[in-house]
PDB file of N, CA and C in Angstrom:
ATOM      1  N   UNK A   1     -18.961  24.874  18.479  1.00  0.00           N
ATOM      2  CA  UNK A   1     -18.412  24.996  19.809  1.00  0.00           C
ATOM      3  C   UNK A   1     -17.066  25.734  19.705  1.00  0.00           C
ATOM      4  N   UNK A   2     -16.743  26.545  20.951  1.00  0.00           N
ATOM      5  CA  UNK A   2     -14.914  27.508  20.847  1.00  0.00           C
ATOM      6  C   UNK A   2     -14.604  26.471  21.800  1.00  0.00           C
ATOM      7  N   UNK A   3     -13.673  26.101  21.428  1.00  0.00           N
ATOM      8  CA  UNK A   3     -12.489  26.192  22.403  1.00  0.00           C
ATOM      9  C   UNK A   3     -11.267  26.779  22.816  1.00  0.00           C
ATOM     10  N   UNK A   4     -10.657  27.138  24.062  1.00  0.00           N
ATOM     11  CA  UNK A   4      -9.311  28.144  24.272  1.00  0.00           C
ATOM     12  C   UNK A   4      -8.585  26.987  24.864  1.00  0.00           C
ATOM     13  N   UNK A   5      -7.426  26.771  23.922  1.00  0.00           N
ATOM     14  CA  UNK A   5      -6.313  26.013  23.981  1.00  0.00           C
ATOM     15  C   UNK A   5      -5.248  26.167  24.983  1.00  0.00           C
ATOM     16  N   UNK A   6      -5.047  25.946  26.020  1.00  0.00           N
ATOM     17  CA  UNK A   6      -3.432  26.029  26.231  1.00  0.00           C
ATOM     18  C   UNK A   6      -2.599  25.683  25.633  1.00  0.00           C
ATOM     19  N   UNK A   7      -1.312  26.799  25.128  1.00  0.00           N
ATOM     20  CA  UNK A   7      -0.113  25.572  24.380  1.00  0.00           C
ATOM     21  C   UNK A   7       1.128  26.372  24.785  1.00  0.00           C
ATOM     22  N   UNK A   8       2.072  25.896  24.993  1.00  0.00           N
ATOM     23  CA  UNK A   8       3.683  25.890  25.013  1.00  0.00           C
ATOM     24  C   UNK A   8       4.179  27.117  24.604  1.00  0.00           C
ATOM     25  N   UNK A   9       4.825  27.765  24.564  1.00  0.00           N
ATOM     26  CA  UNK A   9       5.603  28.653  24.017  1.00  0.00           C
ATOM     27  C   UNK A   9       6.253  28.100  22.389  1.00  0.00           C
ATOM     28  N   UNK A  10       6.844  26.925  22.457  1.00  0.00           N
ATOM     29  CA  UNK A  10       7.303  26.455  21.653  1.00  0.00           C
ATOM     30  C   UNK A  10       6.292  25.828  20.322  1.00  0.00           C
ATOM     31  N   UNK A  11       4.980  25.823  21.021  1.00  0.00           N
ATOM     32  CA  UNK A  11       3.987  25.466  20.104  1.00  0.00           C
ATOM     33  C   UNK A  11       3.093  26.614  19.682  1.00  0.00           C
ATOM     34  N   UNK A  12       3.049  27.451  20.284  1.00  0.00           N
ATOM     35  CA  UNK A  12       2.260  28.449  19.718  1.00  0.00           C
ATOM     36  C   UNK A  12       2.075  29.348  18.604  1.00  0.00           C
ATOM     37  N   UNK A  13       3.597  28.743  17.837  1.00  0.00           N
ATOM     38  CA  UNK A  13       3.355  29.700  16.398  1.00  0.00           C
ATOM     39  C   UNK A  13       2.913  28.458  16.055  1.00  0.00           C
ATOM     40  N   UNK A  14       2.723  27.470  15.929  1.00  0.00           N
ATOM     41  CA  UNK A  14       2.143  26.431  15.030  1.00  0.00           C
ATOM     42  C   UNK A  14       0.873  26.888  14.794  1.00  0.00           C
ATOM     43  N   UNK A  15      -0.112  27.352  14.761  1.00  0.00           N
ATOM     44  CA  UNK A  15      -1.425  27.285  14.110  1.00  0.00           C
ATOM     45  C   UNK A  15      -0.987  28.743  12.940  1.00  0.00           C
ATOM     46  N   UNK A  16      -0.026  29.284  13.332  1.00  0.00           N
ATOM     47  CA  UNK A  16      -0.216  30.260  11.962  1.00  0.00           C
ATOM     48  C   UNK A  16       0.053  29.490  10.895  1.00  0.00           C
ATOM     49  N   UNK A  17       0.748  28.222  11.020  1.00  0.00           N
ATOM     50  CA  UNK A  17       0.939  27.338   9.520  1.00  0.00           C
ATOM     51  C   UNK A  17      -0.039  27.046   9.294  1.00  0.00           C
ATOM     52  N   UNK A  18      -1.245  26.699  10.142  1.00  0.00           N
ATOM     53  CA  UNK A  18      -2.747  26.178   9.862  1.00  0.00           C
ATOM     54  C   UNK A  18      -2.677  25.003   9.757  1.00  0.00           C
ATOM     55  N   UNK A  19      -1.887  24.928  11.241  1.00  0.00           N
ATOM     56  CA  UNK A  19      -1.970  22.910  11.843  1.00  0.00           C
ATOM     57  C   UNK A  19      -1.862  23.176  12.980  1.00  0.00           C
ATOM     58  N   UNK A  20      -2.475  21.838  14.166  1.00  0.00           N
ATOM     59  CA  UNK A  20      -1.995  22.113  15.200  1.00  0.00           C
ATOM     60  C   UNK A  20      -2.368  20.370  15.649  1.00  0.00           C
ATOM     61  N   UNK A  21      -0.901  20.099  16.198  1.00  0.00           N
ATOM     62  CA  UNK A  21      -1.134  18.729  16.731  1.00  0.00           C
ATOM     63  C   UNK A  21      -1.525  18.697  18.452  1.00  0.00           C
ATOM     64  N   UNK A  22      -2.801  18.272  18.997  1.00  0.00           N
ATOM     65  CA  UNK A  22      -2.947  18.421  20.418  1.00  0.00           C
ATOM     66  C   UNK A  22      -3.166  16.954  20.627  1.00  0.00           C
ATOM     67  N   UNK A  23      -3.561  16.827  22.160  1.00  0.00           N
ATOM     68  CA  UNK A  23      -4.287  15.676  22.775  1.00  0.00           C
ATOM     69  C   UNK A  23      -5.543  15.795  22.079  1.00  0.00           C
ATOM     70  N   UNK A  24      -5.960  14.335  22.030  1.00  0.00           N
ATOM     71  CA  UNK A  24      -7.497  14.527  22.007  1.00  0.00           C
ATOM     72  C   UNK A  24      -8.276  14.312  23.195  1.00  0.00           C
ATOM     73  N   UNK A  25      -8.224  14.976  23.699  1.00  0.00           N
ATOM     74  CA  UNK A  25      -8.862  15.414  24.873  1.00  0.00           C
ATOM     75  C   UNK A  25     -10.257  16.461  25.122  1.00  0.00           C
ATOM     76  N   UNK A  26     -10.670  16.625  23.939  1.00  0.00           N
ATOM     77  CA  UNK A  26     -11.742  17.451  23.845  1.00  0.00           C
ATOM     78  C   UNK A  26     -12.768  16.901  22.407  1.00  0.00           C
ATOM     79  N   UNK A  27     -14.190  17.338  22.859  1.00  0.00           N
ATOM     80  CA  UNK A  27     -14.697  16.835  21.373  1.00  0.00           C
ATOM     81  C   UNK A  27     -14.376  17.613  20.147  1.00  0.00           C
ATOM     82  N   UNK A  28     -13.222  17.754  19.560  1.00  0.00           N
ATOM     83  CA  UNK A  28     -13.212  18.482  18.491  1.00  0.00           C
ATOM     84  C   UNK A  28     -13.937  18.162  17.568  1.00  0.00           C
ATOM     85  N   UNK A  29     -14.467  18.673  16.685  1.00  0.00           N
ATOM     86  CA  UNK A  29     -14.983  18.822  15.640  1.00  0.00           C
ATOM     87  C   UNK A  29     -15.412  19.974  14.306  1.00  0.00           C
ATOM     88  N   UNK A  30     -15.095  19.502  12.791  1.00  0.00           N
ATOM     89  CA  UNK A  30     -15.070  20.156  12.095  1.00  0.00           C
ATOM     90  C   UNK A  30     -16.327  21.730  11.849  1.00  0.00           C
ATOM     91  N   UNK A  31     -15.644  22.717  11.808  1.00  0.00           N
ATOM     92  CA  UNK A  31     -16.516  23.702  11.749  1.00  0.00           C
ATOM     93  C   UNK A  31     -16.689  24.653  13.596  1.00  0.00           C
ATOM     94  N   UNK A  32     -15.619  23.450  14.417  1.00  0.00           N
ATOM     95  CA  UNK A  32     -15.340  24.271  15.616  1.00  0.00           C
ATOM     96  C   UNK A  32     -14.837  25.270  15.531  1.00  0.00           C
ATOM     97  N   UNK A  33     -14.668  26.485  16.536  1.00  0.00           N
ATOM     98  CA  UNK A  33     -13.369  27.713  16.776  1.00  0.00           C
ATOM     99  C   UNK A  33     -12.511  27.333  17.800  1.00  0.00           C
ATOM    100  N   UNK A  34     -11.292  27.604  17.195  1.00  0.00           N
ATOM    101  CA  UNK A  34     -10.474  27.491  18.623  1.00  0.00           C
ATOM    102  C   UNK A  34      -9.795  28.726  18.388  1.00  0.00           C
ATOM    103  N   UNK A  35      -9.259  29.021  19.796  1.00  0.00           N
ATOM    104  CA  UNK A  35      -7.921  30.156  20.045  1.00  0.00           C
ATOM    105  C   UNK A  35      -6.869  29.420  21.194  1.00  0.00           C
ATOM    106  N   UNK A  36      -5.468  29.946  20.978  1.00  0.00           N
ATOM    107  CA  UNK A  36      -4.686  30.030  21.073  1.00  0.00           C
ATOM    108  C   UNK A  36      -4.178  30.340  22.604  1.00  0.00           C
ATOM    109  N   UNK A  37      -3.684  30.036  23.630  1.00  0.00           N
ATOM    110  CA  UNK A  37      -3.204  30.924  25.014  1.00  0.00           C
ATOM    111  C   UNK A  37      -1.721  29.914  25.152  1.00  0.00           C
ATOM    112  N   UNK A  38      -1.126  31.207  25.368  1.00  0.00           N
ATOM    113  CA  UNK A  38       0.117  30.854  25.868  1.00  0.00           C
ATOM    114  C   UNK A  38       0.485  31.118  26.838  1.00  0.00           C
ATOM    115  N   UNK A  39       1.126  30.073  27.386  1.00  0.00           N
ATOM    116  CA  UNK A  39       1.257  29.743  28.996  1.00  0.00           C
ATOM    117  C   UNK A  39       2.760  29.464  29.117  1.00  0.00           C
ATOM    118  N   UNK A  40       3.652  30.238  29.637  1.00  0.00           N
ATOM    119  CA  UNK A  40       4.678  29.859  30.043  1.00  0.00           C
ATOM    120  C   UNK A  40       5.440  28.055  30.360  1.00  0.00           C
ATOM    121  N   UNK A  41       6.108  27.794  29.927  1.00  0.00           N
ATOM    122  CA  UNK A  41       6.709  26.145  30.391  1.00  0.00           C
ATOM    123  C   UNK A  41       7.089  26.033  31.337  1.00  0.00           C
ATOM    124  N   UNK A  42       6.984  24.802  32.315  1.00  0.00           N
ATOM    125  CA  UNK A  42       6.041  23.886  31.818  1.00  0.00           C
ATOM    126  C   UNK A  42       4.789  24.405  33.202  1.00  0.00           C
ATOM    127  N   UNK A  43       4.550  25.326  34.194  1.00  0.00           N
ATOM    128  CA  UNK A  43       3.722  25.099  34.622  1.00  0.00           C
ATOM    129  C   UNK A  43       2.972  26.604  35.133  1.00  0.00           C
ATOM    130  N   UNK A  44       4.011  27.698  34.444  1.00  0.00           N
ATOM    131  CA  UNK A  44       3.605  29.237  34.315  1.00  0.00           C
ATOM    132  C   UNK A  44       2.526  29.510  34.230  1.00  0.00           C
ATOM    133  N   UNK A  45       2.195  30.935  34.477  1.00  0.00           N
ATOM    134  CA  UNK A  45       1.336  31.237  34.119  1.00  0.00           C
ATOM    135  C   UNK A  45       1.045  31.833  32.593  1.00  0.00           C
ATOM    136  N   UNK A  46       0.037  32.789  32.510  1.00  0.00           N
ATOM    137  CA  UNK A  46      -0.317  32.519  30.999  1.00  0.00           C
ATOM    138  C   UNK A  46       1.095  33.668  30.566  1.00  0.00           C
ATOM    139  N   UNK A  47       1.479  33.821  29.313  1.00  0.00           N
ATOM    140  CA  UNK A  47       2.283  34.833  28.874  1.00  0.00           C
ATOM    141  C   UNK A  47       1.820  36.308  28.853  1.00  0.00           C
ATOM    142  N   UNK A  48       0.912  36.006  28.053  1.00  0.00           N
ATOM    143  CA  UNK A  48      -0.076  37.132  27.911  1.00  0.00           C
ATOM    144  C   UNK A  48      -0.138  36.645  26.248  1.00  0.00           C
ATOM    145  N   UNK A  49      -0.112  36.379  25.516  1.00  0.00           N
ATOM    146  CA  UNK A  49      -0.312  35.871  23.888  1.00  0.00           C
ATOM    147  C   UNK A  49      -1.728  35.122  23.790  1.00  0.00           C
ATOM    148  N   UNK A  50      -2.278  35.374  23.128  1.00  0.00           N
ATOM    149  CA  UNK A  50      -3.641  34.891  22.415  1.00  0.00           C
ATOM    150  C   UNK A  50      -3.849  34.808  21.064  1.00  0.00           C
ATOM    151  N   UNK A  51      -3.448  34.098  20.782  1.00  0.00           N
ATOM    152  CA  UNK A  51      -4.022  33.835  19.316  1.00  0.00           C
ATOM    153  C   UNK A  51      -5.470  34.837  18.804  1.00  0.00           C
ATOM    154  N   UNK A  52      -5.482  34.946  17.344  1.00  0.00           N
ATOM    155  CA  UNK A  52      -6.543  35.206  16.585  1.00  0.00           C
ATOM    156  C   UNK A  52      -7.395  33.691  16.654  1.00  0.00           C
ATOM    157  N   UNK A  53      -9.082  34.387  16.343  1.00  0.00           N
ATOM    158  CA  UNK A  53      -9.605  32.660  16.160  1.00  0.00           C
ATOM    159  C   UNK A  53      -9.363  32.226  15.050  1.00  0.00           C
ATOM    160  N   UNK A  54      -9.326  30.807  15.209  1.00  0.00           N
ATOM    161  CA  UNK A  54      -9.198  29.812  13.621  1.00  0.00           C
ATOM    162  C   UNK A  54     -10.302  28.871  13.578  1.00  0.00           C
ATOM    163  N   UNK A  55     -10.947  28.677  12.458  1.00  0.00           N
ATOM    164  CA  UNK A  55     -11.863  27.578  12.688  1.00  0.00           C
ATOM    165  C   UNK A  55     -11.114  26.053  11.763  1.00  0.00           C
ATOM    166  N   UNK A  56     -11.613  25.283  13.142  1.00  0.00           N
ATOM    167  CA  UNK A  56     -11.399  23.814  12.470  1.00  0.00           C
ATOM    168  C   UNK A  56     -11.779  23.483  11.461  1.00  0.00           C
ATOM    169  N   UNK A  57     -10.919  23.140   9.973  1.00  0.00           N
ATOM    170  CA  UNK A  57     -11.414  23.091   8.477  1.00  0.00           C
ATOM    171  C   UNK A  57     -11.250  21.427   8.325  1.00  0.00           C
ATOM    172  N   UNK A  58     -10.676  20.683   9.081  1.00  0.00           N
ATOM    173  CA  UNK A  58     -10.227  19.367   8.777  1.00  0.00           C
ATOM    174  C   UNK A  58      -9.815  18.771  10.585  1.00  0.00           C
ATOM    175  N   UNK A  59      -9.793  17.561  10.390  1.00  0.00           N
ATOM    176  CA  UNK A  59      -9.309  16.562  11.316  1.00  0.00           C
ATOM    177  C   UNK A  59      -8.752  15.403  11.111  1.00  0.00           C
ATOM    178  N   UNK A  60      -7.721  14.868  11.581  1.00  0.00           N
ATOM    179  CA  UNK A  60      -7.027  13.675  11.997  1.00  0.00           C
ATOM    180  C   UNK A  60      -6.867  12.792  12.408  1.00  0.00           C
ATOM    181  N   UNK A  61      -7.717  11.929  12.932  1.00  0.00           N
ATOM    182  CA  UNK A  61      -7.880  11.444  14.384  1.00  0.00           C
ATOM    183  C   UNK A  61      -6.969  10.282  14.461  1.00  0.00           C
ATOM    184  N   UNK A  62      -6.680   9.369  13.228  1.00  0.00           N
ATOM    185  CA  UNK A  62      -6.043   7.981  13.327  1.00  0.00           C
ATOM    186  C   UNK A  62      -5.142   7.593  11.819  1.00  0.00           C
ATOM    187  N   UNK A  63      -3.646   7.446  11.709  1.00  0.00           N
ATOM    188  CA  UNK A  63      -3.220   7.398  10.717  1.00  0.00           C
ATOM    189  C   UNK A  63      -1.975   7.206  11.170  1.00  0.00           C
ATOM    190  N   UNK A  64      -1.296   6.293  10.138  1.00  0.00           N
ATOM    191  CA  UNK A  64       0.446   6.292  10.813  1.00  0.00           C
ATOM    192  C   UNK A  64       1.230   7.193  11.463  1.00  0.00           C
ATOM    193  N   UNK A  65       1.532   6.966  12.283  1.00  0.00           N
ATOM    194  CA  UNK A  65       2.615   8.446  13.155  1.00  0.00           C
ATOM    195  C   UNK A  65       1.821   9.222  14.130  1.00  0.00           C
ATOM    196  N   UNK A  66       0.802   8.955  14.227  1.00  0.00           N
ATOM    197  CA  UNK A  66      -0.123   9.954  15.137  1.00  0.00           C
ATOM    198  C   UNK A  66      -0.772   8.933  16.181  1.00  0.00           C
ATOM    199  N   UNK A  67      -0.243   9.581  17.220  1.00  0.00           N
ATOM    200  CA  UNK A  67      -0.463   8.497  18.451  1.00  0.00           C
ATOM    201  C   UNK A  67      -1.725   8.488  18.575  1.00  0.00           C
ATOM    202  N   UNK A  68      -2.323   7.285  19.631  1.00  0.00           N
ATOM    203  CA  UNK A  68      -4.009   7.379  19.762  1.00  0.00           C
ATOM    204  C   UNK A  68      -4.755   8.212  20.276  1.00  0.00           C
ATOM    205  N   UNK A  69      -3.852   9.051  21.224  1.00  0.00           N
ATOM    206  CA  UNK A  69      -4.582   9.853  22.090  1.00  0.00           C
ATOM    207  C   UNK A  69      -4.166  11.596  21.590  1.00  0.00           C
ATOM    208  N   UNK A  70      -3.941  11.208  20.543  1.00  0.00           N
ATOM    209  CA  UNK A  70      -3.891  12.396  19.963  1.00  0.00           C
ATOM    210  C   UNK A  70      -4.199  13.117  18.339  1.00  0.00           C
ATOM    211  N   UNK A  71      -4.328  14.436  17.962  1.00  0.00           N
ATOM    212  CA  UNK A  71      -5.304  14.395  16.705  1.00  0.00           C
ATOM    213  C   UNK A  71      -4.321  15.995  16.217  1.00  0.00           C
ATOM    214  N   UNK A  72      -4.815  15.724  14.765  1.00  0.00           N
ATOM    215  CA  UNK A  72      -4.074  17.016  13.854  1.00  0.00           C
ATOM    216  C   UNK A  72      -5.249  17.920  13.560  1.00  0.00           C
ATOM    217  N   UNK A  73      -5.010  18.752  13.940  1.00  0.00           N
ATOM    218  CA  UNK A  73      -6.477  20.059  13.230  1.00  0.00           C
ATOM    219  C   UNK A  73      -5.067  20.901  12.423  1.00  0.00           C
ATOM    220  N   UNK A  74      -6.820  20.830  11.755  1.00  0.00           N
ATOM    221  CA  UNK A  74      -6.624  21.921  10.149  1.00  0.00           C
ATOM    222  C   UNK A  74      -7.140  22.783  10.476  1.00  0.00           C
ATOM    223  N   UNK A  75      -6.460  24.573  10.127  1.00  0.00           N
ATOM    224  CA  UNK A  75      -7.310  25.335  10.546  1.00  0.00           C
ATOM    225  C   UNK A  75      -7.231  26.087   9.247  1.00  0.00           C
ATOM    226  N   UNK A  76      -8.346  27.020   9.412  1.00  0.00           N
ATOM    227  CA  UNK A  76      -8.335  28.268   8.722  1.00  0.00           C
ATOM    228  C   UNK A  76      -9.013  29.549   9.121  1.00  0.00           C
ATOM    229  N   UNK A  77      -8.297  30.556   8.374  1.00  0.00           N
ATOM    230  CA  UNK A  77      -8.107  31.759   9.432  1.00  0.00           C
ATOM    231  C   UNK A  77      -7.462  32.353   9.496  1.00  0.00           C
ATOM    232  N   UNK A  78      -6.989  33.380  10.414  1.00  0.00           N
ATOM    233  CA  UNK A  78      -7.862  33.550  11.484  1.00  0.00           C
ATOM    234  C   UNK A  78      -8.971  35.116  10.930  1.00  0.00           C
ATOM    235  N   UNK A  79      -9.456  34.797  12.503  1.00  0.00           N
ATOM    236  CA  UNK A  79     -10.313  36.085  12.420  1.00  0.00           C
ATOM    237  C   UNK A  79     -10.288  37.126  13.908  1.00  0.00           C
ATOM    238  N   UNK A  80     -10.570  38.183  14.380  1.00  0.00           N
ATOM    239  CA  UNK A  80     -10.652  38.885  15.040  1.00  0.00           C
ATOM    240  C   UNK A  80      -9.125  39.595  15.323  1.00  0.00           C
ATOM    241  N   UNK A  81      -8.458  39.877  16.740  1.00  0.00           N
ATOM    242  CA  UNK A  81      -7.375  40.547  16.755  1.00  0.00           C
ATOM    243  C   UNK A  81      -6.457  39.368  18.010  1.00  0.00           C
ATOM    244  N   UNK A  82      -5.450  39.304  17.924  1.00  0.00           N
ATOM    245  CA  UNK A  82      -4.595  38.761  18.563  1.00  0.00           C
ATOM    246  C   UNK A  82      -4.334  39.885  20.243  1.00  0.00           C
ATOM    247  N   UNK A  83      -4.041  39.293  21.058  1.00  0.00           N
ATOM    248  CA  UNK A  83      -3.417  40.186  22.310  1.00  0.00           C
ATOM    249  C   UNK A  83      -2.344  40.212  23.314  1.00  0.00           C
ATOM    250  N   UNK A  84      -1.591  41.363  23.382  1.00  0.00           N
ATOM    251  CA  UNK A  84      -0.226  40.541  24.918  1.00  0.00           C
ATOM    252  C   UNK A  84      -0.466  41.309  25.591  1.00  0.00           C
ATOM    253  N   UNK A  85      -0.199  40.486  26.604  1.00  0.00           N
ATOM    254  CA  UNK A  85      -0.055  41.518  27.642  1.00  0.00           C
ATOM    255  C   UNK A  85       0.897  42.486  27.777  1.00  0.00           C
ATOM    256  N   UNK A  86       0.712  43.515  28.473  1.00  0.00           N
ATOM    257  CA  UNK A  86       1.354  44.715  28.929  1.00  0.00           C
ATOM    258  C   UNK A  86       2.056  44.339  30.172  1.00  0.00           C
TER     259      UNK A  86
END
């Protein structure tokens, strides 16, 4: 399954480290794709930034410090081309 992420300005270089802490709010799962959209704070529209895809290599779901309703993906990657707007 892909999924296209909304995230923060402030969060959006995080997946080039090849982590990304979100809600769990979606069925993630290992061997998913996700990408990247950046959306202006806190209720903008998009920037124009898109991530390259990364695929989910690992997951998080429950462990000290990581709240319940939320999960760590591992990524690796990416693949295709990144985009901004003009």
């Amino acid at each position: 399954m892909h999924h296209d992420l909304k995230t923060w300005p402030e969060n959006y270089a995080t997946h080039d480290r090849g982590i990304s802490i979100r809600k769990n709010d979606r069925d993630f799962n290992v061997g998913d794709t996700v990408r990247f959209i950046e959306w202006a704070h806190p209720l903008g529209p998009e920037t124009g930034n898109v991530s390259q895809v990364w695929m989910i290599s690992g997951i998080i779901t429950k462990h000290i410090g990581i709240k319940e309703e939320y999960v760590v993906l591992f990524l690796t990657g990416p693949w295709g081309s990144r985009r901004k707007q003009k």
